[in-house]
Protein backbone atom coordinates (compact mmCIF):
# COMPACT_ATOMS: atom_id res chain seq x y z
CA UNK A 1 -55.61 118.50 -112.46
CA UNK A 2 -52.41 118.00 -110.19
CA UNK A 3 -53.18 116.64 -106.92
CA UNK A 4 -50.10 117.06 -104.21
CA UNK A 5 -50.20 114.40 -101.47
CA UNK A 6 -47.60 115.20 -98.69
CA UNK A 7 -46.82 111.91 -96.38
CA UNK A 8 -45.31 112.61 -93.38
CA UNK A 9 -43.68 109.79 -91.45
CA UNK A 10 -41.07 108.45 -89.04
CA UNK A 11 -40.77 105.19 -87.93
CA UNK A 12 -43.77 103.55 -90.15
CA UNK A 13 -42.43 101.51 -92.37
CA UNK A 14 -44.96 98.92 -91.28
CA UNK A 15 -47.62 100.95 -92.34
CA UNK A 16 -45.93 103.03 -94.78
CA UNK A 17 -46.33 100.71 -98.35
CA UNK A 18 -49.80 100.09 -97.83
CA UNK A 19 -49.87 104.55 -97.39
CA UNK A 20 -48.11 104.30 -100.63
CA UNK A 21 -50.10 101.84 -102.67
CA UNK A 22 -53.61 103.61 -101.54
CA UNK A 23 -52.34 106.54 -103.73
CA UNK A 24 -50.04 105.13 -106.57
CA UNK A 25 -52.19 102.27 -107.43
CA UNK A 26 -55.47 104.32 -108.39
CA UNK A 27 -53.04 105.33 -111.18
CA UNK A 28 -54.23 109.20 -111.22
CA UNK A 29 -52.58 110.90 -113.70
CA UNK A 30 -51.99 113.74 -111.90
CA UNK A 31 -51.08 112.84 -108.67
CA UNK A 32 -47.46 114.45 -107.23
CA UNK A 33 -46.88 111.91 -104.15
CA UNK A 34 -44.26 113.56 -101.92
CA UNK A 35 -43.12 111.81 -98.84
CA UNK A 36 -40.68 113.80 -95.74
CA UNK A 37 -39.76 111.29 -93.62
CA UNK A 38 -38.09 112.49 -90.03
CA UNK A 39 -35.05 110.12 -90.36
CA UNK A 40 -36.21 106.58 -89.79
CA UNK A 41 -34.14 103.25 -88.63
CA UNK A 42 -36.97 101.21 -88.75
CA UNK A 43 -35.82 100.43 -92.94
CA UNK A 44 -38.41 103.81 -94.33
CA UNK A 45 -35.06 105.12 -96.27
CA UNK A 46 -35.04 101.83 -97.92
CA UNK A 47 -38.68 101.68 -98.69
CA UNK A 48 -38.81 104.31 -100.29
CA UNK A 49 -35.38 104.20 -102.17
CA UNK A 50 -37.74 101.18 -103.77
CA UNK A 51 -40.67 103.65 -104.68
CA UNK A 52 -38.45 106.73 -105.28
CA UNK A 53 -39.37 106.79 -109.37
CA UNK A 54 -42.59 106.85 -108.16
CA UNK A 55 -42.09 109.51 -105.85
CA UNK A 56 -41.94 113.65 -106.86
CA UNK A 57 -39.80 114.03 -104.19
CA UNK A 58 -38.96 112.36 -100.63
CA UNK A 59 -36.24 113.03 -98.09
CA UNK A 60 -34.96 111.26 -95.01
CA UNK A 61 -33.59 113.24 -92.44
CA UNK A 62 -33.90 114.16 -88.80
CA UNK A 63 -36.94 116.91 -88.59
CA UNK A 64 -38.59 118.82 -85.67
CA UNK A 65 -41.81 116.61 -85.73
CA UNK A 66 -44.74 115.82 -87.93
CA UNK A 67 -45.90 119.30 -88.64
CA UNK A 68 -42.28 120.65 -89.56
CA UNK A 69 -42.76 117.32 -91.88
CA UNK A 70 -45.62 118.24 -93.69
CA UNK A 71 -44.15 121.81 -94.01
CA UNK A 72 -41.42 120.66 -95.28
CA UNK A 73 -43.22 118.42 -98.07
CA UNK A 74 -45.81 121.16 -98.85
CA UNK A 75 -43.18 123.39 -100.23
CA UNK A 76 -41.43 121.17 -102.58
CA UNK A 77 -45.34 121.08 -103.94
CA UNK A 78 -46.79 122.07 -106.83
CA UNK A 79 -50.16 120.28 -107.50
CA UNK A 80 -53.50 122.88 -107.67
CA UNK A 81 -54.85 120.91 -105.10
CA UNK A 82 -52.70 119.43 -101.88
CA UNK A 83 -53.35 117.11 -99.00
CA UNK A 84 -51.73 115.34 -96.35
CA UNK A 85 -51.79 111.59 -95.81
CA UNK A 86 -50.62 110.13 -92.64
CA UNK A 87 -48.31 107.16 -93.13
CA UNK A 88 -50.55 104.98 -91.12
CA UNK A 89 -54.31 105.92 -92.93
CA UNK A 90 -55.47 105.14 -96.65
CA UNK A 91 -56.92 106.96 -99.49
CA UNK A 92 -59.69 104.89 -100.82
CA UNK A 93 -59.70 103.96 -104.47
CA UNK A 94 -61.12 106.55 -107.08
CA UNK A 95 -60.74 109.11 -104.18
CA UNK A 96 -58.18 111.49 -106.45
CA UNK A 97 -60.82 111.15 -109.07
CA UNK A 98 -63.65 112.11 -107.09
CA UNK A 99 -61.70 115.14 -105.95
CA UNK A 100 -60.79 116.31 -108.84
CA UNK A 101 -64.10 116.05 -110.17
CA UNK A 102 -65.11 118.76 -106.80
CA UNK A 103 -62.58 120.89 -107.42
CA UNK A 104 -63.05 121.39 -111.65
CA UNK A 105 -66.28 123.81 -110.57
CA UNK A 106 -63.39 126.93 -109.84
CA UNK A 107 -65.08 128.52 -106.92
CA UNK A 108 -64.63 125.13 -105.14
CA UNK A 109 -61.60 125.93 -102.87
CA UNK A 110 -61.24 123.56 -100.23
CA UNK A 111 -63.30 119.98 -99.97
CA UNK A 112 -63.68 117.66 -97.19
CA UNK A 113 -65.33 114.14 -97.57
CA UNK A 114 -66.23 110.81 -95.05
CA UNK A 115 -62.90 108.66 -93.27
CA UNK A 116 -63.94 104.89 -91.80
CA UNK A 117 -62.03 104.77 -88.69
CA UNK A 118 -60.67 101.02 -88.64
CA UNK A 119 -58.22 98.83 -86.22
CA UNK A 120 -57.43 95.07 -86.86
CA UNK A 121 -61.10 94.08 -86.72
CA UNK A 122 -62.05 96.40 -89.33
CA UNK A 123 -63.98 99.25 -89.74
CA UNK A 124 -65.09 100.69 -85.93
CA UNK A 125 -66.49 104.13 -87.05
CA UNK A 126 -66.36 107.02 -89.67
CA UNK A 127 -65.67 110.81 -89.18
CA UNK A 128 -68.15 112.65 -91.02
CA UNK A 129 -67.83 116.09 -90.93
CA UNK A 130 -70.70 117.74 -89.96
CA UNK A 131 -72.18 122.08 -91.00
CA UNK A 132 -72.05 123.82 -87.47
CA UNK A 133 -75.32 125.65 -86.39
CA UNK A 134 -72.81 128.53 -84.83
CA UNK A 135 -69.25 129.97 -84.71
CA UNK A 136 -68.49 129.06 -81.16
CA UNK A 137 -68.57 125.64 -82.81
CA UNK A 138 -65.50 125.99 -84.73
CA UNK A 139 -63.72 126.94 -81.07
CA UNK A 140 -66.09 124.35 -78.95
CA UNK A 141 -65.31 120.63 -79.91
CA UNK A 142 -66.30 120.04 -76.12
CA UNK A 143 -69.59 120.78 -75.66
CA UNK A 144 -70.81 121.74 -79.39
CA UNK A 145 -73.95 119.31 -80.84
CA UNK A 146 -72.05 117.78 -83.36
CA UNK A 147 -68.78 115.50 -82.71
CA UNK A 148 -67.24 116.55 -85.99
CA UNK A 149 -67.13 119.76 -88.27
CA UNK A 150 -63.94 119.26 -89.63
CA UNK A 151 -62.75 116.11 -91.93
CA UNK A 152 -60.12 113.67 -90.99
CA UNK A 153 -57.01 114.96 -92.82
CA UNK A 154 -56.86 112.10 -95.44
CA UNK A 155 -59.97 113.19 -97.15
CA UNK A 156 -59.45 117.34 -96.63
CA UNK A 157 -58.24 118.75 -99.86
CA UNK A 158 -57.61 122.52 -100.37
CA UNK A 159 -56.08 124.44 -103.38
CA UNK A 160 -53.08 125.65 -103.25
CA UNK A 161 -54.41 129.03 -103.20
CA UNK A 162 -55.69 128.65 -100.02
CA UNK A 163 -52.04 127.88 -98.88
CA UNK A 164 -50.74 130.98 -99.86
CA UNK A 165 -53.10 133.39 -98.40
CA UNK A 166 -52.80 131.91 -94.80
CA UNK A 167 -49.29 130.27 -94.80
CA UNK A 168 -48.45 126.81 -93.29
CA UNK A 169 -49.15 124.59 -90.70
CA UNK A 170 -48.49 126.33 -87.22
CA UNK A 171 -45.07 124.05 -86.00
CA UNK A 172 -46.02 124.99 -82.68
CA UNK A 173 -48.75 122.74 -82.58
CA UNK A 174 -48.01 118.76 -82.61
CA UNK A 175 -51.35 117.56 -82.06
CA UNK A 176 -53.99 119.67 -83.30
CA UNK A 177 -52.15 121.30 -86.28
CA UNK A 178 -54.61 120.18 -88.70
CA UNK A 179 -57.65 121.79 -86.65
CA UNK A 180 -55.39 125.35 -86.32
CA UNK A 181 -54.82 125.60 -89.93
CA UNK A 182 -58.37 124.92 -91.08
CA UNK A 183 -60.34 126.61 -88.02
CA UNK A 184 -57.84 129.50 -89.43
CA UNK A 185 -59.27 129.20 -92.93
CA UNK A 186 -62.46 129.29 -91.49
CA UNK A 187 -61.94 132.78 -90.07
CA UNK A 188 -60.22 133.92 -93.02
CA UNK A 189 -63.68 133.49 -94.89
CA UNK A 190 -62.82 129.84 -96.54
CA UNK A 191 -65.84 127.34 -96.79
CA UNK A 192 -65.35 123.91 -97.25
CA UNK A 193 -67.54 121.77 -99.70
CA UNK A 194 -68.69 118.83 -97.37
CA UNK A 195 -68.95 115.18 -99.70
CA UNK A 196 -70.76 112.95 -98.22
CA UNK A 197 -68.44 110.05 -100.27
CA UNK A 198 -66.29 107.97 -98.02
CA UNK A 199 -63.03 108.81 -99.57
CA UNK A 200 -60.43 107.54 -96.59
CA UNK A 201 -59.37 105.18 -94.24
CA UNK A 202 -57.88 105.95 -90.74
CA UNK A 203 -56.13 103.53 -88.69
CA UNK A 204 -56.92 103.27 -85.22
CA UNK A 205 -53.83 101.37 -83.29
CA UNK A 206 -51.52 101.68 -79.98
CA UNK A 207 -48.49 103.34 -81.05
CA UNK A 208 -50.10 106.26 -82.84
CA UNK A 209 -49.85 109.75 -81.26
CA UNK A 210 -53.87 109.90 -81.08
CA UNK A 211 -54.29 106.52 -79.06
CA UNK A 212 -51.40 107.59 -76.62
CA UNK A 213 -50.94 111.10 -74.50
CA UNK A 214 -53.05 112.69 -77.73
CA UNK A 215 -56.58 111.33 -76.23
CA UNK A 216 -55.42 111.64 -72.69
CA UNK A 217 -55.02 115.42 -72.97
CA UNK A 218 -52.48 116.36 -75.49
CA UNK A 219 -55.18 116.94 -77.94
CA UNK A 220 -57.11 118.95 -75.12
CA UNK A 221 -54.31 121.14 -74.99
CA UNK A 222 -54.43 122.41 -78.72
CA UNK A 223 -57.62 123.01 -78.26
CA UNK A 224 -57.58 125.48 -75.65
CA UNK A 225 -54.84 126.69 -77.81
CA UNK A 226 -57.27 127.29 -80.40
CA UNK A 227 -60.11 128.89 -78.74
CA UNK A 228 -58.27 131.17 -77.05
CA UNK A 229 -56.37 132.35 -80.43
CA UNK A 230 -59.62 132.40 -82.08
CA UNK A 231 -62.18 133.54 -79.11
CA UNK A 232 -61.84 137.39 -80.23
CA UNK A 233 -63.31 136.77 -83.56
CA UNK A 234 -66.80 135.20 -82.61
CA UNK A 235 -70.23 137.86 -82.82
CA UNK A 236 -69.99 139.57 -79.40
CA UNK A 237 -73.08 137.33 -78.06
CA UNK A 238 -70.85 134.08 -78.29
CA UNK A 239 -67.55 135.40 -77.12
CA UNK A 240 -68.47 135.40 -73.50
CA UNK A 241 -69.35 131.86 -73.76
CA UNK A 242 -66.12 130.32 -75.02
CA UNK A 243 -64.55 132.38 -72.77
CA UNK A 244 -66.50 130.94 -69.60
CA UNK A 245 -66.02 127.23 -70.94
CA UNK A 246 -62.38 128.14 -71.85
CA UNK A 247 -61.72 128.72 -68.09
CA UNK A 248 -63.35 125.69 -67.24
CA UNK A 249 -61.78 123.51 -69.19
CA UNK A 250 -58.43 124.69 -67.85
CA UNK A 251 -59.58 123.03 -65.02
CA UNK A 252 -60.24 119.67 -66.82
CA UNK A 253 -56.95 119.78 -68.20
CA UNK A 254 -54.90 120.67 -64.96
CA UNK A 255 -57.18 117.27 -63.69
CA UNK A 256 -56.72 115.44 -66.58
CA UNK A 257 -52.77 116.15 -67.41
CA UNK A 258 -52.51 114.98 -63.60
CA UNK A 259 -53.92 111.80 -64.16
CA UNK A 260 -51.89 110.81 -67.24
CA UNK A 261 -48.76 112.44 -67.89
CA UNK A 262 -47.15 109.89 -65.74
CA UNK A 263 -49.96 107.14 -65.57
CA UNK A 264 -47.59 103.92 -63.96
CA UNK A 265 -45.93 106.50 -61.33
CA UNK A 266 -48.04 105.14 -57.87
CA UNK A 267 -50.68 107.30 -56.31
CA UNK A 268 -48.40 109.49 -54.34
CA UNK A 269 -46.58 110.71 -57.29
CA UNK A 270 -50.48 111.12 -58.69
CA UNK A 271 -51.47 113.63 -55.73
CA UNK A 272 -48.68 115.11 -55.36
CA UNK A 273 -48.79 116.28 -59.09
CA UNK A 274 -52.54 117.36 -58.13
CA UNK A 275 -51.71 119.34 -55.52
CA UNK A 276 -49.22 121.20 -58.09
CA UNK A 277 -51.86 121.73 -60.34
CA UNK A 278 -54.11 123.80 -57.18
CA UNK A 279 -51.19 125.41 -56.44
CA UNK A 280 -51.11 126.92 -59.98
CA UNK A 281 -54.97 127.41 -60.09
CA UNK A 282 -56.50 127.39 -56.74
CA UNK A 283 -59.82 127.29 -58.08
CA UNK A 284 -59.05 123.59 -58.57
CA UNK A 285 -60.15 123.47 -54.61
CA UNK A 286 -63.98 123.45 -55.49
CA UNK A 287 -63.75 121.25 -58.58
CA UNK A 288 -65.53 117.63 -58.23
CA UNK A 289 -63.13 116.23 -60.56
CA UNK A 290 -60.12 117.41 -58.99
CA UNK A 291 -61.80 116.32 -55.47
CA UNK A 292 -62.59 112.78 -57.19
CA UNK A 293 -59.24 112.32 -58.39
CA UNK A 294 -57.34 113.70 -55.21
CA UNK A 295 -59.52 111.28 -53.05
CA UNK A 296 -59.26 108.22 -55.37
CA UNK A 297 -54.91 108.91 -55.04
CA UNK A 298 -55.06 109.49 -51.69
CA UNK A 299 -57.94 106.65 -50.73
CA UNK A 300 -57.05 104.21 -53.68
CA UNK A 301 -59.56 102.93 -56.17
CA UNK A 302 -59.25 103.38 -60.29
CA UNK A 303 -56.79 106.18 -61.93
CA UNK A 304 -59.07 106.66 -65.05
CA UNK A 305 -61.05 110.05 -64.93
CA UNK A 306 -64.59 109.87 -64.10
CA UNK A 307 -65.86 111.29 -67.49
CA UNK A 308 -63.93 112.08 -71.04
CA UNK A 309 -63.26 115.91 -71.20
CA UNK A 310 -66.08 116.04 -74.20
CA UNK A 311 -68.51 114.62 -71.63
CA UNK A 312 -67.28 116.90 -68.95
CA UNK A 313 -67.71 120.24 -70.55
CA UNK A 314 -71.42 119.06 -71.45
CA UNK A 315 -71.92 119.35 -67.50
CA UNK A 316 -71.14 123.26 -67.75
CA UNK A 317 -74.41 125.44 -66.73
């Protein structure tokens, strides 16, 4: 079976060979290792100029950001079965064998398994994706039981069939593209096959989008994004739900984008920007976080938000 493995990248080439080698050196027969980089000057071109009989195809050239990327790679693909592997996470050995072996039963058409989570210390965690009890789930990643339904990308394998009934990754998303395009398949009537093998490796470090502005409240932002898209599809006794907690977590993320878009500007610049944000949505004027955070940048005292947004929306009657 042909396995596709898309690596988008830009600026990795630290991390990039050792991306490389977790794929090429299980020595699958049928893996079709395709890498778009977004133009690099950090020596990527020359990396993989090194690896390029190895490659299917690669390209180097300036791109519109990681999702055009992996766009971009997908459709120079032609593997049954496609992925996408950041160029700073791992495939684990005898992964592409273990998928392929899921994906020979035919009604199999999309599989997600286990990812460690690991920094410079080693491992740290693992995302295990997790059966939701309810749809709202899918939309709810702040306040549903479980922390994850879906499976880090490295280890979430679809076939290509899959690809062609609901199109590409949405380039209007730059965070949570992955979660849009398989909450999507979700609601198109695709079910995943959850393994509990631990299949991939993802690497937890300072200059990745995640640890920056993505946990801050970029990610946040995709989210809300995604409910709201989605919110019209749920059984008419969850709709009003996710529709309360949507508006509510609006709130968190006027509070929250406050706090961080501009973290080292002084606590002037800090209320002034949250007094933009109640201008935009005066309901802001009642809200105990947007209280906390006005009176810590007008009073002094720490910049870091009282509670995660996860943690917030659990407060929600």
């Amino acid at each position: 079976m042909k396995i596709s493995v898309v690596i988008p990248t830009y600026n990795q080439a630290t991390y990039l060979e050792e991306s490389l080698r977790s794929a090429l050196d299980q020595r699958y027969p049928g893996l079709e290792l395709i890498v778009a980089d977004g133009g690099s000057t950090d020596g990527t071109r020359e990396l993989l100029e090194r690896h390029s009989a190895q490659l299917a195809w690669w390209v180097s050239e300036r791109d519109a950001g990681q999702t055009d990327a992996i766009n971009k790679g997908l459709r120079h693909a032609t593997g049954e079965v496609w992925s996408y592997l950041n160029s700073d996470d791992l495939l684990l050995p005898g992964s592409l064998a273990r998928i392929a072996e899921a994906f020979a039963e035919p009604a199999v058409m999309w599989a997600g398994a286990v990812s460690t989570i690991f920094d410079g210390s080693g491992e740290i965690g693992r995302i295990v994706p997790t059966a939701p009890t309810r749809m709202r789930d899918y939309l709810t990643p702040w306040s549903r039981p479980m922390q994850h339904i879906h499976p880090c990308s490295n280890v979430c394998f679809m076939r290509r069939a899959v690809l062609e009934s609901i199109g590409f990754f949405d380039p209007t998303y730059h965070y949570g593209m992955d979660m849009e395009f398989y909450t999507r398949a979700v609601f198109a009537g695709f079910e995943m096959l959850r393994l509990p093998d631990v299949l991939g490796a993802w690497r937890w470090h300072g200059e990745s989008k995640t640890a920056r502005e993505g946990s801050a409240f970029a990610f946040l932002v995709d989210e809300l994004r995604i409910a709201e898209k989605y919110v019209d599809q749920l059984p008419d006794a969850e709709r009003a739900r996710v529709r309360y907690e949507i508006a509510g977590m609006h709130q968190h993320l006027a509070v929250r984008r406050a706090q961080f878009q501009e973290p080292r500007s002084g606590r002037t610049r800090l209320a002034l920007r949250l007094l933009a944000a109640l201008a935009r949505q005066p309901g802001l004027i009642g809200f105990r976080p947007w209280l906390g955070a006005l009176r810590r940048a007008v009073l002094g005292g720490g910049n870091e938000p009282e509670l995660l947004a996860g943690q917030e929306a659990r407060s929600l009657p």
